[in-house]
PDB file of N, CA and C in Angstrom:
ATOM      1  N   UNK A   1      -3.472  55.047  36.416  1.00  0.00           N
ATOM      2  CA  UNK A   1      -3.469  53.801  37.172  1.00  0.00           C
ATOM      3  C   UNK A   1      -2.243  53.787  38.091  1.00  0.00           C
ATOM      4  N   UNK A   2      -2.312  53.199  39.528  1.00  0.00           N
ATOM      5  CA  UNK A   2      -1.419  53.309  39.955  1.00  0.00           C
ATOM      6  C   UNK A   2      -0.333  51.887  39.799  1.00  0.00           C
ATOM      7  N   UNK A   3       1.065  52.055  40.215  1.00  0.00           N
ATOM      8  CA  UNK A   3       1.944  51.563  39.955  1.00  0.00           C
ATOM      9  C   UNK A   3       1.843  49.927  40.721  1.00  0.00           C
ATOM     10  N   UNK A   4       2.449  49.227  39.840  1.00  0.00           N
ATOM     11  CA  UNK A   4       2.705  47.730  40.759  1.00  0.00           C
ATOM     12  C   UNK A   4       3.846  46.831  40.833  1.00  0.00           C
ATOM     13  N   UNK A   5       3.715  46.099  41.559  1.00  0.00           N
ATOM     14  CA  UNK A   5       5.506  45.132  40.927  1.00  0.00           C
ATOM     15  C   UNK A   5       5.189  43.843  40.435  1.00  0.00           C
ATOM     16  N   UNK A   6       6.010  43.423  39.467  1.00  0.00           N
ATOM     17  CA  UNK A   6       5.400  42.548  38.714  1.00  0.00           C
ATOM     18  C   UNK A   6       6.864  41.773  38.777  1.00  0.00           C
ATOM     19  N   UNK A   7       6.933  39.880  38.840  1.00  0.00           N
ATOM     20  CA  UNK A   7       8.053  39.580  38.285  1.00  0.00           C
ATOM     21  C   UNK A   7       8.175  38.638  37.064  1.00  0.00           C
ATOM     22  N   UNK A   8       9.149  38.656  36.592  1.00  0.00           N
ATOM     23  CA  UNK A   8       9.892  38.130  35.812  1.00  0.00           C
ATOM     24  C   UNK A   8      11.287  37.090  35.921  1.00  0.00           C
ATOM     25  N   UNK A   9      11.168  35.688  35.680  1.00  0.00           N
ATOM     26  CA  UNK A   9      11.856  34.868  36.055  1.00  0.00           C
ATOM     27  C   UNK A   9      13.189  34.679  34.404  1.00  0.00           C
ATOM     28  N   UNK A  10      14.238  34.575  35.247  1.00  0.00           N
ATOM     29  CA  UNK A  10      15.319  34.381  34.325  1.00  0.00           C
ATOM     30  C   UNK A  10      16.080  33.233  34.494  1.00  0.00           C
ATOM     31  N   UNK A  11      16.767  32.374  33.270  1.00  0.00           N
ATOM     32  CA  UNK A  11      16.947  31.086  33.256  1.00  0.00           C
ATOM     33  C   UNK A  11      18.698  31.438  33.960  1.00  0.00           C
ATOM     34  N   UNK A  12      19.278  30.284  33.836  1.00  0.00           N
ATOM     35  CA  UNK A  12      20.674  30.658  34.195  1.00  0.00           C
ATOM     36  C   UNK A  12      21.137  30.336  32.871  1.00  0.00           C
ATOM     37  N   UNK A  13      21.283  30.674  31.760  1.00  0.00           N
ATOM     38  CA  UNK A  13      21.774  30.620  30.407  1.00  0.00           C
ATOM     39  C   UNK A  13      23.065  31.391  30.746  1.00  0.00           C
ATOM     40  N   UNK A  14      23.921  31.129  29.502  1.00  0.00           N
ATOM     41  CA  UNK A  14      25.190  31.878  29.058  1.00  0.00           C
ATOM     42  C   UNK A  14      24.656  33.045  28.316  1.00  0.00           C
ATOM     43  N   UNK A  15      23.778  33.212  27.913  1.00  0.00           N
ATOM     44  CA  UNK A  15      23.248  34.479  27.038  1.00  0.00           C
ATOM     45  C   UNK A  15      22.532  35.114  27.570  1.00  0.00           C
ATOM     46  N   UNK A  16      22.119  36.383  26.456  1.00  0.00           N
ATOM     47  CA  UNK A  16      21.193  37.654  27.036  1.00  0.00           C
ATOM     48  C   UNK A  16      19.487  36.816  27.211  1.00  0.00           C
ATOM     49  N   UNK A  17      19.130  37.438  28.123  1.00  0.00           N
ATOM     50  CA  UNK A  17      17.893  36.933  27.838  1.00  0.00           C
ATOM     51  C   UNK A  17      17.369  38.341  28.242  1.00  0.00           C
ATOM     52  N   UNK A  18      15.948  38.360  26.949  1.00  0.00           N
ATOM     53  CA  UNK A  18      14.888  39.683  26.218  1.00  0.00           C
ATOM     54  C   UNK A  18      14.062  39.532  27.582  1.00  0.00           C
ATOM     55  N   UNK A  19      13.583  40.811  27.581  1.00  0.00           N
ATOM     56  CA  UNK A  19      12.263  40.760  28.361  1.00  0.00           C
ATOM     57  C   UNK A  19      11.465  41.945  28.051  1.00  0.00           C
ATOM     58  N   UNK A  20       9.945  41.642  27.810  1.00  0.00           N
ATOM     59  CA  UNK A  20       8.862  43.050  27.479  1.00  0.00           C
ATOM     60  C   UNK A  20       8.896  43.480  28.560  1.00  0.00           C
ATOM     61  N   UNK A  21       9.255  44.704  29.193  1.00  0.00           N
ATOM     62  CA  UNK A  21       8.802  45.111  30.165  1.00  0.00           C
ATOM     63  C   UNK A  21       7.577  46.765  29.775  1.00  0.00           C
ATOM     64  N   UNK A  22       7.128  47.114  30.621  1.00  0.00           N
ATOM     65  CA  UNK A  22       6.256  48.627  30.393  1.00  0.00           C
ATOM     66  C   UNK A  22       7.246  49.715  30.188  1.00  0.00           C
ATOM     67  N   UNK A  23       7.555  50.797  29.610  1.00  0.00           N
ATOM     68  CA  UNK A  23       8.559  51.914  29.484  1.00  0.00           C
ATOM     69  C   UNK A  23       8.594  52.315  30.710  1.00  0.00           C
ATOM     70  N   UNK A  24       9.676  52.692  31.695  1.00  0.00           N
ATOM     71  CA  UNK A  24      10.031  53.204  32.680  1.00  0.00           C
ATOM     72  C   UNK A  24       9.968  52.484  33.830  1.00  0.00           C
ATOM     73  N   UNK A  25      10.234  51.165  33.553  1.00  0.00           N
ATOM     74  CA  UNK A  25      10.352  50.111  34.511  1.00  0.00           C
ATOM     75  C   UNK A  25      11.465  50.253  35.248  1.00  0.00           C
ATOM     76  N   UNK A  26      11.163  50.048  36.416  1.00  0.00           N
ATOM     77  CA  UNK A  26      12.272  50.307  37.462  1.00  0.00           C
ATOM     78  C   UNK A  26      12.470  48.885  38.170  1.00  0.00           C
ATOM     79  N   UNK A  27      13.544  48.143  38.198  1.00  0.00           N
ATOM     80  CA  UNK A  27      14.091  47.009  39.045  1.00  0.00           C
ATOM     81  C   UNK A  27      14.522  47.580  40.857  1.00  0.00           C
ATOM     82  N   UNK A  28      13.249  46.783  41.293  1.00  0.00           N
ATOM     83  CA  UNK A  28      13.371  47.160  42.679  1.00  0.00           C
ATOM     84  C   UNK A  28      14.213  45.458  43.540  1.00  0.00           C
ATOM     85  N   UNK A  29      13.975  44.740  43.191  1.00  0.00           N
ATOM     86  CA  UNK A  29      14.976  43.459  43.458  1.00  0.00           C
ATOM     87  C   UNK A  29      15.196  42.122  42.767  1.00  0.00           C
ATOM     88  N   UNK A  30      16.051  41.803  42.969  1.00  0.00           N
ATOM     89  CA  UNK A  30      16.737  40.542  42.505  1.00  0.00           C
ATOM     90  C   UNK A  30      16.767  39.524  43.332  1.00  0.00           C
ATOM     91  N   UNK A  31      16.086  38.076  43.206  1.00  0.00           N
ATOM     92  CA  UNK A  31      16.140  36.908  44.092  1.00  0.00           C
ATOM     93  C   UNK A  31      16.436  35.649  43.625  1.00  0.00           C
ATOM     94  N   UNK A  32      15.941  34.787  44.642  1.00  0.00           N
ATOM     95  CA  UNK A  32      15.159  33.265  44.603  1.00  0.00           C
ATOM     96  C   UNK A  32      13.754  33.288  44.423  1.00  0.00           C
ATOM     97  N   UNK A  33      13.268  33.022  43.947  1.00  0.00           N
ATOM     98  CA  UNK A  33      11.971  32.339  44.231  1.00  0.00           C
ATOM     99  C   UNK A  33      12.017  30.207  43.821  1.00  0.00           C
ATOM    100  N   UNK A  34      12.345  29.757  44.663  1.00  0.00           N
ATOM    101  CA  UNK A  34      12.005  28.405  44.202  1.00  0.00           C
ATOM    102  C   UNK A  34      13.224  27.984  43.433  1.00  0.00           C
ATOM    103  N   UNK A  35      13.186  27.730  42.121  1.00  0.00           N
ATOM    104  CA  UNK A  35      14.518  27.646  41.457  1.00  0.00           C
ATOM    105  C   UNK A  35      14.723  27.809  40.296  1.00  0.00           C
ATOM    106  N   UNK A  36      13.976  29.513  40.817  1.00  0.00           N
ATOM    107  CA  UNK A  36      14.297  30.539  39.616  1.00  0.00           C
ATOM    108  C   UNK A  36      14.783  31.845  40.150  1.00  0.00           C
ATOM    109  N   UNK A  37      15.792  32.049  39.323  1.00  0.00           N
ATOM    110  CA  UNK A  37      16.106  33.755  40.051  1.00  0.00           C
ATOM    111  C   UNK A  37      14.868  34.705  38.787  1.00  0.00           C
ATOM    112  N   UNK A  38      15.000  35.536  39.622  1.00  0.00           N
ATOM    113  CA  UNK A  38      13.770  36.376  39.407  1.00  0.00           C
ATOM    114  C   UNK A  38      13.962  37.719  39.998  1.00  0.00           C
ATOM    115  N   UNK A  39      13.462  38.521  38.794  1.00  0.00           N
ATOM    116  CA  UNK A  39      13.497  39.977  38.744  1.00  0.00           C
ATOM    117  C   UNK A  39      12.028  40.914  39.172  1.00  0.00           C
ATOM    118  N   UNK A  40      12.240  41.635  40.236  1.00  0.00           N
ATOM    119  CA  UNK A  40      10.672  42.141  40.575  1.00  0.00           C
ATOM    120  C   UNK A  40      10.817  43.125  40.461  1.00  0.00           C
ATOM    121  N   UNK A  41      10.026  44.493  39.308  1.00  0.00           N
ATOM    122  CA  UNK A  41      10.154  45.280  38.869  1.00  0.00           C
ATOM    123  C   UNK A  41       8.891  46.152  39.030  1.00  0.00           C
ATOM    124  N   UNK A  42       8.710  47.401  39.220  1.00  0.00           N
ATOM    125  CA  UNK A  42       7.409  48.358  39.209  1.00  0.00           C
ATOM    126  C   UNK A  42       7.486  48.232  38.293  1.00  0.00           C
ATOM    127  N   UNK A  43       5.980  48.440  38.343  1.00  0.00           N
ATOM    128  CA  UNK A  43       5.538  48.923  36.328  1.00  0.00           C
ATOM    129  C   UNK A  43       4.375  50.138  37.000  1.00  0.00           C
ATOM    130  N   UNK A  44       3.866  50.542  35.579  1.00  0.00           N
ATOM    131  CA  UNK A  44       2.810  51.511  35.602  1.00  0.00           C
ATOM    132  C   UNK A  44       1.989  50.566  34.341  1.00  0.00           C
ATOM    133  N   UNK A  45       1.498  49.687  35.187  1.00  0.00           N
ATOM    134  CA  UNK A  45       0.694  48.394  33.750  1.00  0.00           C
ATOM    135  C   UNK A  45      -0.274  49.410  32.769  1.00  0.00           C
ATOM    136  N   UNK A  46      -0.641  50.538  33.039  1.00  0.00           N
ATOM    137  CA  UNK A  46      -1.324  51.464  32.136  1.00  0.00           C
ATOM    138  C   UNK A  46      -0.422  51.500  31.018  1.00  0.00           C
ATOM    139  N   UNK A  47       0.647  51.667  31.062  1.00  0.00           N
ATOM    140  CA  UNK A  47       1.659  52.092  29.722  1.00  0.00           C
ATOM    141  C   UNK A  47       1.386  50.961  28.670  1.00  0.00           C
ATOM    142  N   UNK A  48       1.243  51.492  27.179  1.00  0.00           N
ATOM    143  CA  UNK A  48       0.212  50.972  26.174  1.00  0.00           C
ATOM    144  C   UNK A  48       1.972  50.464  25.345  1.00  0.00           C
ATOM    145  N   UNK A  49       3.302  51.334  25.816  1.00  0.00           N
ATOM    146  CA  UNK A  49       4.161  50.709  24.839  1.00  0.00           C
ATOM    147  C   UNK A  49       5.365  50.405  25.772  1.00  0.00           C
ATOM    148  N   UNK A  50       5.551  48.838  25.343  1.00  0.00           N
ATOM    149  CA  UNK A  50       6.628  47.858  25.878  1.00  0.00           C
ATOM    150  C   UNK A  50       8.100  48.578  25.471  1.00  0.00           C
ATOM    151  N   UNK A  51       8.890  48.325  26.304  1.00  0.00           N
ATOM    152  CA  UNK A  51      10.656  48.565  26.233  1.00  0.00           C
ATOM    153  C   UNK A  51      10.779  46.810  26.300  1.00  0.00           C
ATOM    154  N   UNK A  52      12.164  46.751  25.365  1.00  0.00           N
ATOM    155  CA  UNK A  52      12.585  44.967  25.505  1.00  0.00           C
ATOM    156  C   UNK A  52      13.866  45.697  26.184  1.00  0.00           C
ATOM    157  N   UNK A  53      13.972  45.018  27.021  1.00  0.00           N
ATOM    158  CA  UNK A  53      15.373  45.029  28.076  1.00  0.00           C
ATOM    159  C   UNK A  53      16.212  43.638  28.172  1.00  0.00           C
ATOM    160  N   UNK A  54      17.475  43.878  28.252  1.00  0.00           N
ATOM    161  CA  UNK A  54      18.153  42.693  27.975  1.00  0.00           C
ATOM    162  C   UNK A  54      19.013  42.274  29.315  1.00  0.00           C
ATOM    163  N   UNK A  55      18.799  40.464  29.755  1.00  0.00           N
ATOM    164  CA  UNK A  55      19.813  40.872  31.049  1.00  0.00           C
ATOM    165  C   UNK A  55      20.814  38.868  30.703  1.00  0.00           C
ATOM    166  N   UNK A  56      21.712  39.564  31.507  1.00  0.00           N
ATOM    167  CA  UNK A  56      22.566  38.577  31.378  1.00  0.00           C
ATOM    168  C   UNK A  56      23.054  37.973  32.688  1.00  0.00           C
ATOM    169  N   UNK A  57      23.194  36.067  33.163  1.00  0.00           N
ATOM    170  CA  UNK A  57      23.706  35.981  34.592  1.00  0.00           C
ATOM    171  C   UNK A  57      24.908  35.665  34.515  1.00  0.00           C
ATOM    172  N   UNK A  58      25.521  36.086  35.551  1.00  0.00           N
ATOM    173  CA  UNK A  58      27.144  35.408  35.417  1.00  0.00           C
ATOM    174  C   UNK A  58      27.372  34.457  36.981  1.00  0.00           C
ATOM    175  N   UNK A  59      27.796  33.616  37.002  1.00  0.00           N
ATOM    176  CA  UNK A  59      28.228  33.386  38.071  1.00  0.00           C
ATOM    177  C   UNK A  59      29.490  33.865  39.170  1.00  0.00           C
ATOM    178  N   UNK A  60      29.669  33.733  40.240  1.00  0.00           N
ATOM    179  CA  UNK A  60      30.678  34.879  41.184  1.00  0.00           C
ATOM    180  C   UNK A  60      31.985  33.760  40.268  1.00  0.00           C
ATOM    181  N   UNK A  61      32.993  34.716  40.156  1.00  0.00           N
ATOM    182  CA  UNK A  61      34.330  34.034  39.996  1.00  0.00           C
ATOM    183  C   UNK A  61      34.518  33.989  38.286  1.00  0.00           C
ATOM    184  N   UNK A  62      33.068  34.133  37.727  1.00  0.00           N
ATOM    185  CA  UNK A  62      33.375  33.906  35.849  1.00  0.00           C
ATOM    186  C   UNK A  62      33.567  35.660  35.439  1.00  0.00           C
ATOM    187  N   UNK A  63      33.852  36.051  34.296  1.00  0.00           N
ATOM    188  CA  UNK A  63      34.206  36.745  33.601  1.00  0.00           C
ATOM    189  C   UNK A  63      32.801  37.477  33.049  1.00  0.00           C
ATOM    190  N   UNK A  64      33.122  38.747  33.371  1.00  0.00           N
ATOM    191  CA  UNK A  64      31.698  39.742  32.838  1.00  0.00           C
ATOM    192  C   UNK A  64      32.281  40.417  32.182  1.00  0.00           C
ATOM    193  N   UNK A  65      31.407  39.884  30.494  1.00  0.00           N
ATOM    194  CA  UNK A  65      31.707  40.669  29.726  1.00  0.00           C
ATOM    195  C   UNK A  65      31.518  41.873  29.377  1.00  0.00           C
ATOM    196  N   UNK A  66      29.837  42.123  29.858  1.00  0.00           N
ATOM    197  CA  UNK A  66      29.342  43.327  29.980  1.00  0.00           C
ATOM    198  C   UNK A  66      28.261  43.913  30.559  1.00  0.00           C
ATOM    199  N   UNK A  67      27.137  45.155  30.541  1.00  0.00           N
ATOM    200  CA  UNK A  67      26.334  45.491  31.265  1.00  0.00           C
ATOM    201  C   UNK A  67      26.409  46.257  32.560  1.00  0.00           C
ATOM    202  N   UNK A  68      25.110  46.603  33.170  1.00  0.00           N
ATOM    203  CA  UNK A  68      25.320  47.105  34.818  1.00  0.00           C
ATOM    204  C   UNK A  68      24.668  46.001  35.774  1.00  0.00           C
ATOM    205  N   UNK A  69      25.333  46.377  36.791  1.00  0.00           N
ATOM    206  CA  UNK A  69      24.948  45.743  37.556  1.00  0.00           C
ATOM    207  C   UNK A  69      23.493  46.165  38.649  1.00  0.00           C
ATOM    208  N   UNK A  70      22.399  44.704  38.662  1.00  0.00           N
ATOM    209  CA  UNK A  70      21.470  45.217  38.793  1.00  0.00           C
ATOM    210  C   UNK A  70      21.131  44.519  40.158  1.00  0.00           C
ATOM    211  N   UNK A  71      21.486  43.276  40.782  1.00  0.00           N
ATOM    212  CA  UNK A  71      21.276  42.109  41.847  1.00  0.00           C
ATOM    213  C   UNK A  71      21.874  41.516  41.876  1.00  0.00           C
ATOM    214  N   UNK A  72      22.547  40.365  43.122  1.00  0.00           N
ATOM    215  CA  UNK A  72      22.699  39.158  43.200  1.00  0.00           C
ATOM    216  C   UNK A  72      21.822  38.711  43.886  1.00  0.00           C
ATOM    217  N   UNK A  73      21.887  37.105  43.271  1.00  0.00           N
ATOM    218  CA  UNK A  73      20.948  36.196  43.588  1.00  0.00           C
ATOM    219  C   UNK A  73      21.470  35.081  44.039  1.00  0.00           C
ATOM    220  N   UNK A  74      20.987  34.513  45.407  1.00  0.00           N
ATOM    221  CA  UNK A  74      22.040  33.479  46.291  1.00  0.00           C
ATOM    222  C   UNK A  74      21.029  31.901  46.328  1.00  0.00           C
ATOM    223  N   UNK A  75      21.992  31.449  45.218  1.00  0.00           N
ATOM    224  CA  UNK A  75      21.175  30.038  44.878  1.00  0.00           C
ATOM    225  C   UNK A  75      22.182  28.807  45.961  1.00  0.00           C
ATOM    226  N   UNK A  76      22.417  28.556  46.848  1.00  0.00           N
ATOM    227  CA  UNK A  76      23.294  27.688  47.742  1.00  0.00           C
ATOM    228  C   UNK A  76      23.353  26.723  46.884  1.00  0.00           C
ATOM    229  N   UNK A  77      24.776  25.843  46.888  1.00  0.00           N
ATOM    230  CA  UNK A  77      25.819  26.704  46.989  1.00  0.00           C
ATOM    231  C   UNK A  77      26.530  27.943  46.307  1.00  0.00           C
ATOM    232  N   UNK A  78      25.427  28.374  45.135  1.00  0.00           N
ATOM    233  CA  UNK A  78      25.937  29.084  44.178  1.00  0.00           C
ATOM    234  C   UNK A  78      25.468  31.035  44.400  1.00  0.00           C
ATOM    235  N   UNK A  79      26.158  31.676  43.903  1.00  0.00           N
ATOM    236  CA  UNK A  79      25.533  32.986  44.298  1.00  0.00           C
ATOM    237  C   UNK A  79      25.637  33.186  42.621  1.00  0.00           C
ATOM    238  N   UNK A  80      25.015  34.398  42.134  1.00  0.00           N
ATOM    239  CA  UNK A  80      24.959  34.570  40.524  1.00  0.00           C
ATOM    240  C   UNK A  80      24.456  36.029  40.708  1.00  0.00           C
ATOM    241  N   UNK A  81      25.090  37.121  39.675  1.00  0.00           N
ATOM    242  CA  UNK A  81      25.299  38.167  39.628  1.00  0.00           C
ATOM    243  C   UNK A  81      23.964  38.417  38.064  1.00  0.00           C
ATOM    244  N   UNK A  82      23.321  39.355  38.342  1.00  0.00           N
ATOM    245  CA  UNK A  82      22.591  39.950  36.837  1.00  0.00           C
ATOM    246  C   UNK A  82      22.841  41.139  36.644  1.00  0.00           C
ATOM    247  N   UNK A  83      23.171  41.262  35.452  1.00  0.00           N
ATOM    248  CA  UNK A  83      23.649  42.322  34.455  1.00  0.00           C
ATOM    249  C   UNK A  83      22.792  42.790  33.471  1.00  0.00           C
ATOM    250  N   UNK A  84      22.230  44.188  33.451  1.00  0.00           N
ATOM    251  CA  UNK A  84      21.649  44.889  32.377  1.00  0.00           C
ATOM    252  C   UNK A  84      22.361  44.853  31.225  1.00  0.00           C
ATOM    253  N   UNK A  85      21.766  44.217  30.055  1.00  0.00           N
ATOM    254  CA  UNK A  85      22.784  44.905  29.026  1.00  0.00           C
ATOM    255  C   UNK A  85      22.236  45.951  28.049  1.00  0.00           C
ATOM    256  N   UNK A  86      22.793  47.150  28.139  1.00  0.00           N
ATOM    257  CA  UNK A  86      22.704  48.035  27.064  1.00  0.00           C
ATOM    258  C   UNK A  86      23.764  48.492  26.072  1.00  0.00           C
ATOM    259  N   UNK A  87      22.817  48.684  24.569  1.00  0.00           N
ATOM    260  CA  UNK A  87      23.687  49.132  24.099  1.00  0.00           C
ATOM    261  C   UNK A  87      23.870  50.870  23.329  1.00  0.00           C
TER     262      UNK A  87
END
């Protein structure tokens, strides 16, 4: 089957937030949509077994504790940074 992008909306929490994604999901961008930041990722929706991936937001100016860096997302007046976390 061929490949697609699929998204996934993330809250602005202080914590990790889980997500099922397909194994070998690749994050192609980080946004707005509306007033949710949101992660749009290829998948290969054929893949029969889920990876849980973990991401975390920080806002510009706060303290990152950890992770990579994957997008910013420009919420006016606020901009907010997402972080992969692995361990």
């Amino acid at each position: 089957m061929k490949k697609q992008v699929w998204k996934y909306n993330l809250g602005l929490l202080d914590v990790a937030q889980e997500i099922n994604m397909p194994i070998d999901s690749k994050i192609v961008h980080v946004g707005v949509q509306g007033d949710n930041i949101c992660l749009w990722v290829e998948v290969c929706p054929s893949e029969d077994t889920a990876s849980k991936r973990s991401f975390k937001v920080f806002g510009t100016g706060h303290p990152i504790s950890e992770g990579i860096h994957v997008g910013t997302a420009i919420m006016p007046p606020f901009v907010w940074h997402v972080y992969e976390i692995t361990e």
